[in-house]
Each structure stands twice: as structure tokens, then as C-alpha cells.
C-alpha atoms as a PDB file:
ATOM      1  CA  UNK A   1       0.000   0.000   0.000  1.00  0.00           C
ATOM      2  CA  UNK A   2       3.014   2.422   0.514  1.00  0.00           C
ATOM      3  CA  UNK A   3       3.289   2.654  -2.895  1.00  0.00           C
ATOM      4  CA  UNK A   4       0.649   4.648  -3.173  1.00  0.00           C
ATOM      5  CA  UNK A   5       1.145   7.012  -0.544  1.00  0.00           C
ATOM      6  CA  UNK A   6       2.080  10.972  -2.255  1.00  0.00           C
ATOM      7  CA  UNK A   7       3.286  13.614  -1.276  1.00  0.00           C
ATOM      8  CA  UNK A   8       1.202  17.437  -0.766  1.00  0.00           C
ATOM      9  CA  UNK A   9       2.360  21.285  -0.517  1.00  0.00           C
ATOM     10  CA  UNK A  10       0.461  24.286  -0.589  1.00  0.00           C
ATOM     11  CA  UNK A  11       0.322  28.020   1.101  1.00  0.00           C
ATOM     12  CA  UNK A  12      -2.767  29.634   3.361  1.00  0.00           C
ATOM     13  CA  UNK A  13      -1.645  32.990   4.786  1.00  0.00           C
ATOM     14  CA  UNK A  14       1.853  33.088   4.084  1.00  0.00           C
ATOM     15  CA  UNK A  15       2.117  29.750   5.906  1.00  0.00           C
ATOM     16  CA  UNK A  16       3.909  26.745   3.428  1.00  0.00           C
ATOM     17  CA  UNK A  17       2.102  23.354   4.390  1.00  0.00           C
ATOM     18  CA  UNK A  18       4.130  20.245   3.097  1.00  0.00           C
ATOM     19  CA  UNK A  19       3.183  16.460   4.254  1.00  0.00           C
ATOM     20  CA  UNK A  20       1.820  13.289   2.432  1.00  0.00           C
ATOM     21  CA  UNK A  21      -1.808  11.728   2.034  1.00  0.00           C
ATOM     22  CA  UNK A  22      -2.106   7.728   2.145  1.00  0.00           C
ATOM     23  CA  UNK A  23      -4.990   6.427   0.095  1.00  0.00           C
ATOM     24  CA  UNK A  24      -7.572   3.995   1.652  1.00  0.00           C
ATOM     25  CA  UNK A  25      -7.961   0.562  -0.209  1.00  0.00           C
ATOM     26  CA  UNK A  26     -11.311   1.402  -0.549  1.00  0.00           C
ATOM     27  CA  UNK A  27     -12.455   2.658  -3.596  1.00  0.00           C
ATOM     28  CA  UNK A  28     -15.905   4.447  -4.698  1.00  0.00           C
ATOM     29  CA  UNK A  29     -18.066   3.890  -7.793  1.00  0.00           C
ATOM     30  CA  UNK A  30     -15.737   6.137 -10.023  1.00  0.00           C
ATOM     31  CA  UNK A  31     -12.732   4.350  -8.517  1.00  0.00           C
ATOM     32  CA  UNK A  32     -11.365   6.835  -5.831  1.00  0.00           C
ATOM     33  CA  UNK A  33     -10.339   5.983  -2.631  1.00  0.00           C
ATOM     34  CA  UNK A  34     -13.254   6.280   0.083  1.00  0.00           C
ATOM     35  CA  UNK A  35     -10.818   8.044   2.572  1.00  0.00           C
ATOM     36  CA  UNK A  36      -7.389   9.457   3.151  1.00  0.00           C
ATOM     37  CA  UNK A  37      -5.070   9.773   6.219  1.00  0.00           C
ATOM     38  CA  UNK A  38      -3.062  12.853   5.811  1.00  0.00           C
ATOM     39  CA  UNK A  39       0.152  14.343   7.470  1.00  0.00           C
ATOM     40  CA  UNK A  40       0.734  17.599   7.346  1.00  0.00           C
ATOM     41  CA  UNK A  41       3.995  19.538   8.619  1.00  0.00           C
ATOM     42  CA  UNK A  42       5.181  16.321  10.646  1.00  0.00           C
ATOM     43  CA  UNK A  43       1.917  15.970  12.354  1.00  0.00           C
ATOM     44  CA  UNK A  44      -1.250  13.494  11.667  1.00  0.00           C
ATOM     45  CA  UNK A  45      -4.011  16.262  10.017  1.00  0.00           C
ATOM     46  CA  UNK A  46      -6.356  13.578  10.361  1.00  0.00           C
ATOM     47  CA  UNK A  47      -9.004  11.035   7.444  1.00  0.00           C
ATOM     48  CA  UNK A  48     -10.332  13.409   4.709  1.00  0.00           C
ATOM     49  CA  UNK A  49     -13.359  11.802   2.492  1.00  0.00           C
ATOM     50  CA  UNK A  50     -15.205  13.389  -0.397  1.00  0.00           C
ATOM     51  CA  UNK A  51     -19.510  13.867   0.262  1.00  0.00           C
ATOM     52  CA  UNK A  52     -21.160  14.981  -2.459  1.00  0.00           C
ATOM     53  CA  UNK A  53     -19.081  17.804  -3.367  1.00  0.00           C
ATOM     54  CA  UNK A  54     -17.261  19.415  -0.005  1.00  0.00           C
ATOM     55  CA  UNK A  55     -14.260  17.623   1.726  1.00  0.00           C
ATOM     56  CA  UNK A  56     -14.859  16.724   5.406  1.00  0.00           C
ATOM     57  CA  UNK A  57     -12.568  14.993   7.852  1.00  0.00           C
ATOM     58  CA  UNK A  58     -12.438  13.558  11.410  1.00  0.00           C
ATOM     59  CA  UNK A  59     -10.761  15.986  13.406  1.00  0.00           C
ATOM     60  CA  UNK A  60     -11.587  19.651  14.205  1.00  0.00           C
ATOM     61  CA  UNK A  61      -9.544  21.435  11.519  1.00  0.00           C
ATOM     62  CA  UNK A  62      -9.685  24.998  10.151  1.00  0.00           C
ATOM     63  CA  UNK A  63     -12.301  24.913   6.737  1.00  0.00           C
ATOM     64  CA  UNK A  64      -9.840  26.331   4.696  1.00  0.00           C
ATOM     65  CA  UNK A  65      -7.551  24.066   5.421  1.00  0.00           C
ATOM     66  CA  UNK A  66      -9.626  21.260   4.690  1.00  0.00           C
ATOM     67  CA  UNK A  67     -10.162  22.761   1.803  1.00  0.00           C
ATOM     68  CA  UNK A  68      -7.329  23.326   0.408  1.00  0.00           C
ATOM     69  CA  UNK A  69      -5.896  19.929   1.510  1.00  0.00           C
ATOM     70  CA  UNK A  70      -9.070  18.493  -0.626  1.00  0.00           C
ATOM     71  CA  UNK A  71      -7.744  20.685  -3.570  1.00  0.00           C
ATOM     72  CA  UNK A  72      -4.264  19.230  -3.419  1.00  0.00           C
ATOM     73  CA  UNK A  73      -5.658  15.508  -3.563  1.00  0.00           C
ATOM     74  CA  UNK A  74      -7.699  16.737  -5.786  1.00  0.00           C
ATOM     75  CA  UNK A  75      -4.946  18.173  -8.024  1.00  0.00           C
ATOM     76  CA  UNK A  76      -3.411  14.807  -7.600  1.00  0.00           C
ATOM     77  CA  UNK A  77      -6.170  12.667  -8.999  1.00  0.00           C
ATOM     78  CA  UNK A  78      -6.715  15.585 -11.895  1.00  0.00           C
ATOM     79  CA  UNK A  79     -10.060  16.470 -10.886  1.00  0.00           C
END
């Protein structure tokens, strides 16, 4: 599974952000992964999924982050 693990960056407020996101083995219809464990800056951000159309996640986390995190898997997939 390691293999599919990739790595993120991206700035909010002057602040870089840098970590990885690990895929769950679970897919969706369309073939995406159901959920992802991310890092961010050395520290666990917490399990991002995609409902409907807005990223949500586990944790109590800034919207904007989420967001943008979203973006950047996202970006990965080229969605």
C-alpha cells in the first residue's frame, strides 16, 4: 500500500504546508479511494473523504484548510 502514498504542498496565509496523504484501499463507484489519512507539517491532520461535493474529515480542523488539503488531492487525482 506504501506505494501509493504521495506527497502534498500548498500556502494559506503566508504559511507553506508540506506532508503526504495515504490512500484507503477502498475505492468508490468512479474508482477513488473512500478516505485518506493525511500528514501535514510532521503531524497526523487527520481522514479526509469526499460527500457529495465538499471535503470533510475527522478531526476539528480549520475549513480552509480542509479545503485546500481536498484541492491538493484533488490536483493529484486531476479532478
Amino acid at each position: 500500500m506504501e506505494k501509493n502514498i504521495f506527497d502534498i504542498s500548498f500556502q494559506l496565509d503566508d504559511k507553506t504546508y508540506s506532508g503526504w496523504v495515504n490512500p484507503s484501499g477502498e475505492l468508490n463507484h468512479p474508482g477513488m479511494p473512500t478516505s485518506f489519512h493525511v500528514v501535514l507539517n510532521k503531524a497526523s491532520f487527520g481522514f479526509l473523504s469526499l460527500e457529495g461535493c465538499k471535503w470533510v474529515i475527522n478531526e476539528e480542523r480549520p475549513a480552509e484548510l480542509v479545503k485546500l488539503v481536498g484541492q491538493a488531492i484533488e490536483k493529484y487525482y486531476g479532478l
